[in-house]
C-alpha atoms as a PDB file:
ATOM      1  CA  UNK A   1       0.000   0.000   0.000  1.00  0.00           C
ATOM      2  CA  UNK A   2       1.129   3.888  -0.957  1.00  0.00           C
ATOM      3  CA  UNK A   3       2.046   6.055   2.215  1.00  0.00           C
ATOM      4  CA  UNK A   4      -0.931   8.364   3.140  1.00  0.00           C
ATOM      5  CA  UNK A   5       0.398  11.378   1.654  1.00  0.00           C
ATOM      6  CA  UNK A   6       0.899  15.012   3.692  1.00  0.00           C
ATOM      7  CA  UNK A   7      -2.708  17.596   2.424  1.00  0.00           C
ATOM      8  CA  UNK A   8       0.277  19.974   3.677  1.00  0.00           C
ATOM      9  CA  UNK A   9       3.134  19.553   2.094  1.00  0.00           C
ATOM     10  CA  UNK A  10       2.092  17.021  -0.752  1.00  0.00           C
ATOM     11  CA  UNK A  11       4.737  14.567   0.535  1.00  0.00           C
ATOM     12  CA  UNK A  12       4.429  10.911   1.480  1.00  0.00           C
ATOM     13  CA  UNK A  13       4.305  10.016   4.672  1.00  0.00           C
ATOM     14  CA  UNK A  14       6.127   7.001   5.621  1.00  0.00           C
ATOM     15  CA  UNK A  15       5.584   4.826   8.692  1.00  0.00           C
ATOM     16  CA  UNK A  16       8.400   5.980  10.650  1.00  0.00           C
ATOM     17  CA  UNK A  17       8.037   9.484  10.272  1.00  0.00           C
ATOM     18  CA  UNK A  18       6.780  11.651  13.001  1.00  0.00           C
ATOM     19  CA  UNK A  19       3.048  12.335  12.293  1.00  0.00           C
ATOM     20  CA  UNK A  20      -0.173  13.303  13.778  1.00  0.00           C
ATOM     21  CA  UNK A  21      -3.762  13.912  12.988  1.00  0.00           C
ATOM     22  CA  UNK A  22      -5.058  17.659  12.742  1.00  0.00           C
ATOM     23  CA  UNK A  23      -8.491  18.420  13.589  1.00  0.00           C
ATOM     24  CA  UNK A  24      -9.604  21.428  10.658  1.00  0.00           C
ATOM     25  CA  UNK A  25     -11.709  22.940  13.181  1.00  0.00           C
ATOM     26  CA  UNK A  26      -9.891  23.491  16.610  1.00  0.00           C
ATOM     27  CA  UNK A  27     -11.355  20.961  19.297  1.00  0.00           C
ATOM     28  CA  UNK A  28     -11.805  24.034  21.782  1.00  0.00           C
ATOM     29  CA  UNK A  29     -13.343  25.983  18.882  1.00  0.00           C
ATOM     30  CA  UNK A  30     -16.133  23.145  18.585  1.00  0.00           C
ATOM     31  CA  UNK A  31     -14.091  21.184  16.118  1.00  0.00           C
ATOM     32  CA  UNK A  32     -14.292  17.891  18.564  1.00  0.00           C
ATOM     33  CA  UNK A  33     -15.501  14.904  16.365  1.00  0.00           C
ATOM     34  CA  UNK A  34     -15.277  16.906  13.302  1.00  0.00           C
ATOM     35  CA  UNK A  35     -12.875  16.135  10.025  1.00  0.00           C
ATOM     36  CA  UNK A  36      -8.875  15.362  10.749  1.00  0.00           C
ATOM     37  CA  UNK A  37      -6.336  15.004   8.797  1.00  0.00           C
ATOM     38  CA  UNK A  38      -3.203  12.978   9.012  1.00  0.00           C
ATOM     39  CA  UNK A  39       0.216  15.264   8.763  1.00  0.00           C
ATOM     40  CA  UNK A  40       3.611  15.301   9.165  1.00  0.00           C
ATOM     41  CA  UNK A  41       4.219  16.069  12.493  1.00  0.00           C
ATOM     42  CA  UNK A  42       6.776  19.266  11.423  1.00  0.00           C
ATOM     43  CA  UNK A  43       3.803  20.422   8.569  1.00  0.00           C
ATOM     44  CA  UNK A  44       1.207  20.120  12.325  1.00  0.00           C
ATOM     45  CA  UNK A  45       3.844  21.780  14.202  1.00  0.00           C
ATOM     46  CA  UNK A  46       3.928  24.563  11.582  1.00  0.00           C
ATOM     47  CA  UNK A  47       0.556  25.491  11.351  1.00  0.00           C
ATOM     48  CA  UNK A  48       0.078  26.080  14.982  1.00  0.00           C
ATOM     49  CA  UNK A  49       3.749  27.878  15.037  1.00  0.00           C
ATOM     50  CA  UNK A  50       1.692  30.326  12.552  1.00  0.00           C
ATOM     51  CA  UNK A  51      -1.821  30.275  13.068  1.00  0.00           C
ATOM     52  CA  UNK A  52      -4.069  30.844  16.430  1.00  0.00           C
ATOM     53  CA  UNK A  53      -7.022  28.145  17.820  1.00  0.00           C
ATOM     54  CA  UNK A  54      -9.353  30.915  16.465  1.00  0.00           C
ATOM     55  CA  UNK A  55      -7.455  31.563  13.021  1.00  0.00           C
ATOM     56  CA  UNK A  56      -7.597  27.960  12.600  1.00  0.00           C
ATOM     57  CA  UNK A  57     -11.399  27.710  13.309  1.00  0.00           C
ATOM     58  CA  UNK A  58     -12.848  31.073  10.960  1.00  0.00           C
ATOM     59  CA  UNK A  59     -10.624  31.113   8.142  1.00  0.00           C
ATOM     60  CA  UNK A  60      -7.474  28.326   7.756  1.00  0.00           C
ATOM     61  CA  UNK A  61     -10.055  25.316   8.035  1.00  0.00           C
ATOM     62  CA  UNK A  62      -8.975  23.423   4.528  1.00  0.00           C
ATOM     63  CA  UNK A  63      -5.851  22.519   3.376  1.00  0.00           C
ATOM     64  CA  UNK A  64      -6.719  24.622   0.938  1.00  0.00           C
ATOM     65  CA  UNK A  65      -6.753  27.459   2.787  1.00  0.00           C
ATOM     66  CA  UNK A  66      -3.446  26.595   4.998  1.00  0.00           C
ATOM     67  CA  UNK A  67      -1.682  25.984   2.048  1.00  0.00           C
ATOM     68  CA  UNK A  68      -2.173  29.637   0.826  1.00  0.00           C
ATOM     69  CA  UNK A  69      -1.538  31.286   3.966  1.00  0.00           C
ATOM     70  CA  UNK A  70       1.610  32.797   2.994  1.00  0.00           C
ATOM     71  CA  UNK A  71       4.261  32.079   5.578  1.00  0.00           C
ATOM     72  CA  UNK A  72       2.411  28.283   5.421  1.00  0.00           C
ATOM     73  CA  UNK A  73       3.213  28.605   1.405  1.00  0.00           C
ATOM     74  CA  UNK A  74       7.249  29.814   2.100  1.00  0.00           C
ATOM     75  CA  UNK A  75       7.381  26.932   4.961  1.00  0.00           C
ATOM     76  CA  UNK A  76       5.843  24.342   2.286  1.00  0.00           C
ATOM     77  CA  UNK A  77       8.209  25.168  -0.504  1.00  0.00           C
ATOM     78  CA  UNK A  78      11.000  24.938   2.164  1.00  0.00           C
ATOM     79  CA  UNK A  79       9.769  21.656   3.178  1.00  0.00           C
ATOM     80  CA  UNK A  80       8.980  20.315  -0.293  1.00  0.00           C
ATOM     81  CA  UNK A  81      13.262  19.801  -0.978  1.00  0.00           C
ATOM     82  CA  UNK A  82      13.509  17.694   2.276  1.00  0.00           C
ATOM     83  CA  UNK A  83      12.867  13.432   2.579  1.00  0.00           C
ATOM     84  CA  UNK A  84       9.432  12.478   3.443  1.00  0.00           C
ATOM     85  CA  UNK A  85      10.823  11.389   6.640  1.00  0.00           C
ATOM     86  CA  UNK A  86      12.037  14.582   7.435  1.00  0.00           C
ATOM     87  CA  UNK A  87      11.840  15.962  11.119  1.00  0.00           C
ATOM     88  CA  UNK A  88      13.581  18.854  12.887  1.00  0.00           C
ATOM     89  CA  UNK A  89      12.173  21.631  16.035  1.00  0.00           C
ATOM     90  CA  UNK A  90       9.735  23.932  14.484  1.00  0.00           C
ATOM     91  CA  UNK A  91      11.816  27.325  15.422  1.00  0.00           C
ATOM     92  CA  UNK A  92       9.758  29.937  17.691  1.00  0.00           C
ATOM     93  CA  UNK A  93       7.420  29.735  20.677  1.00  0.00           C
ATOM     94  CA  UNK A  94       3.925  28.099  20.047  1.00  0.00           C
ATOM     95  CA  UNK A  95       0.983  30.156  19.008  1.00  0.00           C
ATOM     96  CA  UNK A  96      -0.769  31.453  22.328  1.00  0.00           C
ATOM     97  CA  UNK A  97      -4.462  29.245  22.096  1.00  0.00           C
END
C-alpha cells in the first residue's frame, strides 16, 4: 500500500516518520468529532507555530486554505526539498491558544 500522503506539504508520509492527525476545526473551537487530517508532524507543528485556535477555526479550516496562507506557502516550498521522513524543532514559541 502507498504512504498516506501530507494535504500539507504534498509529501508521502512514511511509517516511521513523526506524524499526527489535525483536527480542521480546533477541538476548543467546537471542532471535537469533526474532520482530521493525518500530517507530518513538522507540517502540524507549523501550522500552529503560525496560526491561532481561532485563526484555525474562521478562516485556515482546509488545506486549501493553509496551504495559501503565505508564511504556510514559504514553509511548504521549504519543506517540499527535504525526505518524506524529514523531522527537525519547528523554530519559535507556540501560538498562544
Amino acid at each position: 500500500m502507498d504512504d498516506p500522503i501530507c494535504p500539507l506539504c504534498g509529501r508521502p508520509i512514511p511509517p516511521e516518520a513523526r506524524q499526527s492527525l489535525h483536527h480542521l476545526i480546533p477541538k476548543l473551537k467546537g471542532g471535537k468529532g469533526g474532520p482530521v487530517v493525518l500530517l507530518h508532524q513538522i507540517c502540524h507543528n507549523e501550522i500552529h507555530a503560525t496560526l491561532t485556535e481561532a485563526e484555525l477555526a474562521r478562516e485556515f479550516n482546509t488545506p486549501e486554505a493553509l496551504r495559501a496562507h503565505p508564511r504556510l506557502a514559504k514553509f511548504i516550498a521549504w519543506v517540499a526539498k527535504r525526505p518524506p521522513g524529514f523531522h527537525s524543532k519547528t523554530p519559535g514559541p507556540r501560538r498562544k491558544r
